[in-house]
N, C-alpha and C. Protein backbone atom coordinates (compact mmCIF):
# COMPACT_ATOMS: atom_id res chain seq x y z
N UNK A 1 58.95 -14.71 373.04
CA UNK A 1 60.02 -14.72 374.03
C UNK A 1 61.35 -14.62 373.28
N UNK A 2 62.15 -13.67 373.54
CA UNK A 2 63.41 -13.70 373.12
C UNK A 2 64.81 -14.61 373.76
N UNK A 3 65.82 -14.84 372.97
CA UNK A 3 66.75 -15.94 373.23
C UNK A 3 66.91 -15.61 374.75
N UNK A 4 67.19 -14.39 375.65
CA UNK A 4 67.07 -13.57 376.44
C UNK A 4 66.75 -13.91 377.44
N UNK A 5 65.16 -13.91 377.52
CA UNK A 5 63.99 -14.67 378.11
C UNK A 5 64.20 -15.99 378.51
N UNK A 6 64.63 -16.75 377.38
CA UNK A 6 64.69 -18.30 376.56
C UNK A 6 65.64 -18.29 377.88
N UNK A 7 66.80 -18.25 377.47
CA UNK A 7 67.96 -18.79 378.51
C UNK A 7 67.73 -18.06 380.24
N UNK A 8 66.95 -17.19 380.24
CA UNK A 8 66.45 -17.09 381.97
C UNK A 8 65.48 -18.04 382.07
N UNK A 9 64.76 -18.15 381.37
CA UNK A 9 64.09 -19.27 381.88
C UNK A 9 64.79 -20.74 381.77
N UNK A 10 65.45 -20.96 381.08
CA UNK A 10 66.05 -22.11 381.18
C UNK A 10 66.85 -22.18 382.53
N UNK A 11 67.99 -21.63 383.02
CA UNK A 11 68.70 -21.25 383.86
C UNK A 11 68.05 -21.57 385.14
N UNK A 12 66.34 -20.70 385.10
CA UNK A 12 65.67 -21.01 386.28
C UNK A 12 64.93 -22.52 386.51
N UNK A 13 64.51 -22.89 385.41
CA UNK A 13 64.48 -24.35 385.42
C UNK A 13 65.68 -25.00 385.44
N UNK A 14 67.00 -25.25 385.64
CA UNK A 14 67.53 -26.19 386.00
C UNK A 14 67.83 -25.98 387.29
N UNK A 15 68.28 -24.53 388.23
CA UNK A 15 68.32 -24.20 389.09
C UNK A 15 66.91 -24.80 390.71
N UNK A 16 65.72 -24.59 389.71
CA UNK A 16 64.65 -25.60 390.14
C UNK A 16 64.58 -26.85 390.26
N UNK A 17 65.12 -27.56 389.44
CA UNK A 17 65.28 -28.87 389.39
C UNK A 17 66.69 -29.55 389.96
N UNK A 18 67.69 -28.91 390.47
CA UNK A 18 68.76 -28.82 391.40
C UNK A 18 68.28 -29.08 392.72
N UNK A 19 67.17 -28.09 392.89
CA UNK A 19 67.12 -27.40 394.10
C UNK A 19 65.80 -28.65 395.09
N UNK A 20 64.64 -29.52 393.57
CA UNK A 20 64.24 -30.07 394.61
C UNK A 20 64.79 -31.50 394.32
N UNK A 21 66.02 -31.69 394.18
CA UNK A 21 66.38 -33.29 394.66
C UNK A 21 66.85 -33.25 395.89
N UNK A 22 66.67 -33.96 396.91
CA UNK A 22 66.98 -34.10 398.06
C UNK A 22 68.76 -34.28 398.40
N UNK A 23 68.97 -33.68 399.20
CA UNK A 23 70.68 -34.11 399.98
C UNK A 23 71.14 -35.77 399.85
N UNK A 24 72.04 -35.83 399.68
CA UNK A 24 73.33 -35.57 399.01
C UNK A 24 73.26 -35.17 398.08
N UNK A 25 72.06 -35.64 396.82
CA UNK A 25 71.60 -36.14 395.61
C UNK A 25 72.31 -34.42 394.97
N UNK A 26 71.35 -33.35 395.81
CA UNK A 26 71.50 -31.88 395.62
C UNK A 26 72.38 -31.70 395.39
N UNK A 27 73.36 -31.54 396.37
CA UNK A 27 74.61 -30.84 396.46
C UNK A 27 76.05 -31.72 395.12
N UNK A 28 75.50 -32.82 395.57
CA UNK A 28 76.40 -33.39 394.33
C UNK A 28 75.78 -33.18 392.80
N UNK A 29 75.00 -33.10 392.46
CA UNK A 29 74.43 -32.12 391.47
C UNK A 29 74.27 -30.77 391.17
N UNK A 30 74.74 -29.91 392.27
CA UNK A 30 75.26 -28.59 392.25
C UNK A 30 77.47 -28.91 391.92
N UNK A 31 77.65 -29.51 392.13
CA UNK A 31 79.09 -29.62 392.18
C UNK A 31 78.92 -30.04 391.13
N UNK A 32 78.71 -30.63 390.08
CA UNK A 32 78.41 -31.32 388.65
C UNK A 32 78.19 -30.43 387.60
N UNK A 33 77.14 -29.66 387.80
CA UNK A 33 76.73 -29.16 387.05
C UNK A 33 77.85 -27.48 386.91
N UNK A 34 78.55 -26.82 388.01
CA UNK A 34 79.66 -26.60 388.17
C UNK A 34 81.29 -26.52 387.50
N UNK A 35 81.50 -27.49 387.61
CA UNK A 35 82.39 -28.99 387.04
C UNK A 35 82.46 -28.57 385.39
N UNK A 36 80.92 -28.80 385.33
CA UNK A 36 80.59 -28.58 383.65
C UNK A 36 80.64 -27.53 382.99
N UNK A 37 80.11 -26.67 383.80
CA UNK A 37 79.97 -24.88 382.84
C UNK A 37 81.69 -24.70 382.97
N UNK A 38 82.47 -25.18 384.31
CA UNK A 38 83.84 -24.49 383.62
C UNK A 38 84.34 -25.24 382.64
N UNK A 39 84.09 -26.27 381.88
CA UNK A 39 84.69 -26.98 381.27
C UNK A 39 84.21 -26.62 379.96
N UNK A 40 82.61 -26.19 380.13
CA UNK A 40 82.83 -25.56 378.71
C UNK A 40 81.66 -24.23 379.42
N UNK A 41 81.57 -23.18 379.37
CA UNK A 41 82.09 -21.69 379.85
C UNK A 41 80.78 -20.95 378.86
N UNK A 42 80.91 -20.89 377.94
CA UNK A 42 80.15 -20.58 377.13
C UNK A 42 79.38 -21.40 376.24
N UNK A 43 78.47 -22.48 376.89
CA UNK A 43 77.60 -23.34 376.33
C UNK A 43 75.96 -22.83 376.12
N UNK A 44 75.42 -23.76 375.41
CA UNK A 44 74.28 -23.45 375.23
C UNK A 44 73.81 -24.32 376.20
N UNK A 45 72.54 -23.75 376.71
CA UNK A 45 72.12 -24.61 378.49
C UNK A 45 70.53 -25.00 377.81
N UNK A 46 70.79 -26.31 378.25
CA UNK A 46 69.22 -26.84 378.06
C UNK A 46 68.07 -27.63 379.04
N UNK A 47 66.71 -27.37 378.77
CA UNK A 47 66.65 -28.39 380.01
C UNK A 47 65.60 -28.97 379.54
N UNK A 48 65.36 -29.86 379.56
CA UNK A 48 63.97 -31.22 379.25
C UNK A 48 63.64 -31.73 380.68
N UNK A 49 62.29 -31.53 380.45
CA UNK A 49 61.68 -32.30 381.62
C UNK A 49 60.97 -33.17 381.74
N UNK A 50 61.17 -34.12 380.55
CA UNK A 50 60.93 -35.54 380.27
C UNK A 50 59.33 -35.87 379.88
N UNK A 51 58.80 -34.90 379.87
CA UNK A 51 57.25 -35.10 379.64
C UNK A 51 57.50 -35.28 378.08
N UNK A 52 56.48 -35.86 377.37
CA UNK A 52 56.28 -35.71 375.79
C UNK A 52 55.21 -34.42 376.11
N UNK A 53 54.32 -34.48 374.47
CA UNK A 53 53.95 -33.43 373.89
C UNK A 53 52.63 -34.03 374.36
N UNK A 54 51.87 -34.38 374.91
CA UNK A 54 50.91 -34.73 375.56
C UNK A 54 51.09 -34.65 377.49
N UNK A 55 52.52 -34.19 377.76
CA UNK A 55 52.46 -33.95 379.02
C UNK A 55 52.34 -35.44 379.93
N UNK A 56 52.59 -36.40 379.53
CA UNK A 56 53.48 -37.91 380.02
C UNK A 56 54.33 -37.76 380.66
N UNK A 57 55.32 -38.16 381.32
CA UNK A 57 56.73 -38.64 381.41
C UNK A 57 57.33 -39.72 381.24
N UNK A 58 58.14 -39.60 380.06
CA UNK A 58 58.80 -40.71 379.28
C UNK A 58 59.94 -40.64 379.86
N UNK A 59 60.33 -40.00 380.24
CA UNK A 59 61.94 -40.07 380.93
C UNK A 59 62.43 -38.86 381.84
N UNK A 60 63.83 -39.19 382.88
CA UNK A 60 64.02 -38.57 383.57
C UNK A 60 64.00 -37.20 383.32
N UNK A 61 63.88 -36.18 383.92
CA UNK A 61 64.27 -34.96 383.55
C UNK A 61 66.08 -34.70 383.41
N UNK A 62 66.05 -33.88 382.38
CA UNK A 62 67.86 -33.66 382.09
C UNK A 62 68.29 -32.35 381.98
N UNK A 63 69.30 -32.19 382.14
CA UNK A 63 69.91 -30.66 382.12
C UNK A 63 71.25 -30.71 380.62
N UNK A 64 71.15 -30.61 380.05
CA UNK A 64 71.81 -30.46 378.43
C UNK A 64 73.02 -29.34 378.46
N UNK A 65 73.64 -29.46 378.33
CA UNK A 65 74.94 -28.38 377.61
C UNK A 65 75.83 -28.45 376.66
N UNK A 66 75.78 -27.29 375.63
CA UNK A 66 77.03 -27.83 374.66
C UNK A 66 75.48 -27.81 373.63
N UNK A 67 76.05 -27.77 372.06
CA UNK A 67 75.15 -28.30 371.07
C UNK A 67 75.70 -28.76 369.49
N UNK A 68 75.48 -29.95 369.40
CA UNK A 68 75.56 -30.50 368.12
C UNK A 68 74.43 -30.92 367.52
N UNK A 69 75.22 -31.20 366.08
CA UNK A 69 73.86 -31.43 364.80
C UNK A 69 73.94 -32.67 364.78
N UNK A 70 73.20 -33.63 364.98
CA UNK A 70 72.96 -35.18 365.03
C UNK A 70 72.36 -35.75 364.16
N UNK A 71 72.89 -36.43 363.20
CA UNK A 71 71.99 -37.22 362.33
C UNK A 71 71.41 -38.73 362.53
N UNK A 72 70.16 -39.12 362.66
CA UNK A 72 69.16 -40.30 362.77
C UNK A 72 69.43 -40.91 361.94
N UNK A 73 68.70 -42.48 362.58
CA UNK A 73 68.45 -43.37 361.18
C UNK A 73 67.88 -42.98 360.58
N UNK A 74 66.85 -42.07 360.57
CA UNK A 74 65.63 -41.66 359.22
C UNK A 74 66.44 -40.44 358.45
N UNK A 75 67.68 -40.27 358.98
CA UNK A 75 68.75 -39.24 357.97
C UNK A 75 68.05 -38.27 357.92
N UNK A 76 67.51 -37.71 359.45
CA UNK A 76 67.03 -36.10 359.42
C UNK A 76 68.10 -35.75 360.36
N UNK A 77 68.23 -34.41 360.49
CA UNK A 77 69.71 -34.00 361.34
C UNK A 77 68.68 -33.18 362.59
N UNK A 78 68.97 -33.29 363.68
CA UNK A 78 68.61 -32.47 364.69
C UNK A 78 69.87 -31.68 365.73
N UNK A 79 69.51 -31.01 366.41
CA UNK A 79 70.43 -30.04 366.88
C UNK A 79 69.88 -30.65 368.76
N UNK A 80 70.95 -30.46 369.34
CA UNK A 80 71.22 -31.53 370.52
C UNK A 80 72.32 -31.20 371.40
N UNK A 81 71.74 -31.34 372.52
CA UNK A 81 73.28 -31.08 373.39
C UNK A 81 74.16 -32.34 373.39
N UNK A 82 75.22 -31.91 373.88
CA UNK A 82 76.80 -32.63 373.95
C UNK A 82 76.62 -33.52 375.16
N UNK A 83 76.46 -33.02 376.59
CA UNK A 83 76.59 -33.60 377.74
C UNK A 83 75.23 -33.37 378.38
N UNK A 84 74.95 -34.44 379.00
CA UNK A 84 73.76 -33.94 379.78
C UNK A 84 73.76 -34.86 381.21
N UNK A 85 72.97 -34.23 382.30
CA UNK A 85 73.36 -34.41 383.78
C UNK A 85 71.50 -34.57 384.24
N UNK A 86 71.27 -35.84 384.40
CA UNK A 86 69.98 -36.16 385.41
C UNK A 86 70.02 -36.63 386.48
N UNK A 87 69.07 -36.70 387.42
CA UNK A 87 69.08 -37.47 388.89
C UNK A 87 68.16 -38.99 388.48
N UNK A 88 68.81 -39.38 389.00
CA UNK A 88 67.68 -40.73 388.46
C UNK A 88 67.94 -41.59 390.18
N UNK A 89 66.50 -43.06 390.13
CA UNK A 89 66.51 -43.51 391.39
C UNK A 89 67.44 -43.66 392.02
N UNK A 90 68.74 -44.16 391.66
CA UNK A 90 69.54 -44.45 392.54
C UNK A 90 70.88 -43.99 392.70
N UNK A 91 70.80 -42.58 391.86
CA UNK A 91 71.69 -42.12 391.94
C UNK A 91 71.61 -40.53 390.93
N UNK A 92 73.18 -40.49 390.28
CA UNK A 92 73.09 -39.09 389.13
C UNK A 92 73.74 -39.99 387.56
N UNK A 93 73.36 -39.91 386.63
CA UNK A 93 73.84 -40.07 385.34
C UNK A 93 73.86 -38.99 384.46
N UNK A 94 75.62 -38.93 384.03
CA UNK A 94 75.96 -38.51 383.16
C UNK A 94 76.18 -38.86 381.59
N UNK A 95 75.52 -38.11 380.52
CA UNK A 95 75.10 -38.84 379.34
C UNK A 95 76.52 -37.24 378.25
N UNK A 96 77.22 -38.98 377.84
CA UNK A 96 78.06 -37.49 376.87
C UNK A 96 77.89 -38.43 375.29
N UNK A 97 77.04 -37.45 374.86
CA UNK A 97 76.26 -37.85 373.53
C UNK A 97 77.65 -37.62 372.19
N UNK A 98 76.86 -38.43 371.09
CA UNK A 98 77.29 -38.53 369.78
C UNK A 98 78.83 -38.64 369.46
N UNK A 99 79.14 -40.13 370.55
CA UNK A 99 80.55 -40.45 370.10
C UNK A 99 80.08 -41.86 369.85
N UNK A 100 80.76 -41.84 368.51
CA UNK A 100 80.21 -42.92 367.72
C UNK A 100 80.67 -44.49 367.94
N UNK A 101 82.07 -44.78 368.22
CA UNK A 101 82.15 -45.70 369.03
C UNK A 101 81.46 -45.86 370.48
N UNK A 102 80.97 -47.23 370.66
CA UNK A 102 80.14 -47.23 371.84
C UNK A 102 81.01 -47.59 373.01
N UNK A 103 81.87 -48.68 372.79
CA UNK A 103 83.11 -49.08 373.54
C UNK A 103 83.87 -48.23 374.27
N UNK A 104 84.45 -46.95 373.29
CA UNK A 104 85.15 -45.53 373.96
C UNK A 104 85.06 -45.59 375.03
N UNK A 105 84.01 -44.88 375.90
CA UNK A 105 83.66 -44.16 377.36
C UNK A 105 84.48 -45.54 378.26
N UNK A 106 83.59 -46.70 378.18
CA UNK A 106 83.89 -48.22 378.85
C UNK A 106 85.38 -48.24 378.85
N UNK A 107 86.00 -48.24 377.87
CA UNK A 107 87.13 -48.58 377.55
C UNK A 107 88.57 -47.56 378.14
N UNK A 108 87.70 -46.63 377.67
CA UNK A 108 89.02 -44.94 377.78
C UNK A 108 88.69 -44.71 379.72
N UNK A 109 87.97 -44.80 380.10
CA UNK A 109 87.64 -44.22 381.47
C UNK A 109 86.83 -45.56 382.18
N UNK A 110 86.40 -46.53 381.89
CA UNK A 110 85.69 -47.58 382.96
C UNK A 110 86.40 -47.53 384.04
N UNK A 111 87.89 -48.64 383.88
CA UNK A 111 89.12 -49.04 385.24
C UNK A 111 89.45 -47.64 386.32
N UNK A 112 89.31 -46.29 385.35
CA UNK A 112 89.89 -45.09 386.64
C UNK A 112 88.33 -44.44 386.96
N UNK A 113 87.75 -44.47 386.55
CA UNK A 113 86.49 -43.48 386.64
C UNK A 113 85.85 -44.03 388.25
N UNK A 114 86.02 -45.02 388.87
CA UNK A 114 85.17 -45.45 390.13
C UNK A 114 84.43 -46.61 390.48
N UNK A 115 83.44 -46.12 391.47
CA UNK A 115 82.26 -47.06 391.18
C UNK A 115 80.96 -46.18 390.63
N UNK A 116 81.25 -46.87 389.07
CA UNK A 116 80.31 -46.38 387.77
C UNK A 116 80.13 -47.46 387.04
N UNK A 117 78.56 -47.55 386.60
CA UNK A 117 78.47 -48.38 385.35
C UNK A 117 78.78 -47.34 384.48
N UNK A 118 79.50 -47.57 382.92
CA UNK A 118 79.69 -47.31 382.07
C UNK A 118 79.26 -47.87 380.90
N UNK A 119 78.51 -47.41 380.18
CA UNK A 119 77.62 -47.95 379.17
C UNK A 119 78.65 -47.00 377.64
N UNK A 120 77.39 -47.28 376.35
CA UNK A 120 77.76 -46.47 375.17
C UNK A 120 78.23 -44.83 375.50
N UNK A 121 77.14 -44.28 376.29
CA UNK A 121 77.30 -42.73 375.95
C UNK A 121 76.47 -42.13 377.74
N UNK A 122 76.53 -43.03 378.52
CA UNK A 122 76.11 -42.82 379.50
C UNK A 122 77.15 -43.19 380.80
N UNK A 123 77.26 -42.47 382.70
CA UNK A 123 78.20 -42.84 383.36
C UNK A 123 77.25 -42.05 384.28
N UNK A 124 77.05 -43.82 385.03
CA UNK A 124 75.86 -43.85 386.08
C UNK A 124 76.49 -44.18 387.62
N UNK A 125 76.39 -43.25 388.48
CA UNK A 125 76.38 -43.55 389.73
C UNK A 125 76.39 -43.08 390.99
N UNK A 126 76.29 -43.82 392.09
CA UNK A 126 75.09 -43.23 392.87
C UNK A 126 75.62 -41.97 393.65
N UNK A 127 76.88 -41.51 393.87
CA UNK A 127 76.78 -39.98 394.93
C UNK A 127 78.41 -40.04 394.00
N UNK A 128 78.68 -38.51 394.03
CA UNK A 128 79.84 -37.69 393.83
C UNK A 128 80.96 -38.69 394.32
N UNK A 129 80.73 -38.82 395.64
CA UNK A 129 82.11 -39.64 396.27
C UNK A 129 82.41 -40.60 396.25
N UNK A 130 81.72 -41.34 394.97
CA UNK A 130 82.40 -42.76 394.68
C UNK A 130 82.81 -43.01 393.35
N UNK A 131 83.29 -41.68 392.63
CA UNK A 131 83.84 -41.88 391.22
C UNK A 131 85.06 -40.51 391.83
N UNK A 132 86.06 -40.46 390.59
CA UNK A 132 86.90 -39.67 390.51
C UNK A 132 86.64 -38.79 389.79
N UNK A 133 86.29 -37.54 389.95
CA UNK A 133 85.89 -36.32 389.53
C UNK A 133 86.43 -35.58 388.69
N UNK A 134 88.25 -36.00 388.01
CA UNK A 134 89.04 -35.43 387.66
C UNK A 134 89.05 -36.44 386.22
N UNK A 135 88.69 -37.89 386.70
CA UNK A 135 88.18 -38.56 385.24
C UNK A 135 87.59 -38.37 384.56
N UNK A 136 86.14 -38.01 385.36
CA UNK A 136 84.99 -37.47 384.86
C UNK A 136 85.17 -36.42 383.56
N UNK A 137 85.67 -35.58 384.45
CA UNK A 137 86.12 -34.12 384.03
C UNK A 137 87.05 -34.26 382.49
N UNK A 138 87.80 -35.45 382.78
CA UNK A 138 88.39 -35.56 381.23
C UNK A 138 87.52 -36.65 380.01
N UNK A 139 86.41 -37.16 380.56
CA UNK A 139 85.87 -37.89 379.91
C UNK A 139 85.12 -36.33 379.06
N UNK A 140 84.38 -35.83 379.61
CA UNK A 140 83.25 -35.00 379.32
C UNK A 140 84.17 -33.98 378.43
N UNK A 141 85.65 -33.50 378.20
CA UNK A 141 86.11 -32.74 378.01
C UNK A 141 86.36 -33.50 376.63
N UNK A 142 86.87 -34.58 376.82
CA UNK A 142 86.75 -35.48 375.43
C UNK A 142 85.64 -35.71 374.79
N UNK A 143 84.06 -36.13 375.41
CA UNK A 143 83.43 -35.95 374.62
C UNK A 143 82.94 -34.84 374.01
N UNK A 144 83.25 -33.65 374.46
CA UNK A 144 83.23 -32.30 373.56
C UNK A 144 83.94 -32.37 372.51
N UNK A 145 84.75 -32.75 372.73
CA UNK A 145 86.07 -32.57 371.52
C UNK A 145 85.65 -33.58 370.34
N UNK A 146 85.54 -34.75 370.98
CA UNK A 146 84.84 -35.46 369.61
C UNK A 146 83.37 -35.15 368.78
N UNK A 147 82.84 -34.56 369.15
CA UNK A 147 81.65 -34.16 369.23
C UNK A 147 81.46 -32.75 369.27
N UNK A 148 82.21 -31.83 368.90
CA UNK A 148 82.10 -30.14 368.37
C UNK A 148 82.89 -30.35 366.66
């Protein structure tokens, strides 16, 4: 399969996985994911669907954009998206990876961002219309920036 291929099929899997979360859940995950490609335009698009390599599910399914080189505790480097966007039970979480202070996100965006928990590298909550979208939008724009 060529990169070609690679990214139609990716494209169609997240478009799939948009398409079967139920209303509101949907549409505010179509406005998100939106949100994101203009913010960064020419990303690399990813999608995990939470199964391991035995076909489990260890975790939610995610939609990835953006890519950095990440180094582990075992000091191997892997290649990784920047931001990533899942539906989870009770809502949508947004995960903006490899900013190394954990405090940041909590700190820089908790008080304006809504009603959101705000964790290390994650910003959880339950429908579009109860956070500020324009915070959002500068959180995720910052974690690119720290993190390209």
């Amino acid at each position: 399969m060529d990169d070609q291929q690679q990214m139609m099929n990716v494209q169609d899997q997240i478009e799939r996985y948009i398409a079967d979360q139920p209303e509101p859940k949907r549409s505010d995950m179509q406005a998100l994911h939106r949100v994101i490609l203009e913010i960064m335009p020419a990303c690399k698009l990813w999608f995990l669907d939470g199964k391991d390599s035995e076909g489990r599910t260890v975790s939610n399914p995610n939609i990835g954009y953006g890519l950095q080189t990440m180094t582990y505790a075992d000091g191997k480097t892997r290649q990784f998206y920047q931001i990533g966007l899942s539906a989870n039970k009770t809502g949508i979480s947004v995960y903006i990876l490899g900013i190394e202070d954990k405090k940041y996100l909590a700190q820089t965006y908790g008080e304006t961002l809504g009603k959101a928990s705000v964790t290390g590298y994650c910003i959880k909550f339950k429908a579009l219309k109860n956070i500020n979208l324009d915070v959002l939008g500068a959180a995720i724009r910052d974690g690119v920036a720290l993190t390209t």
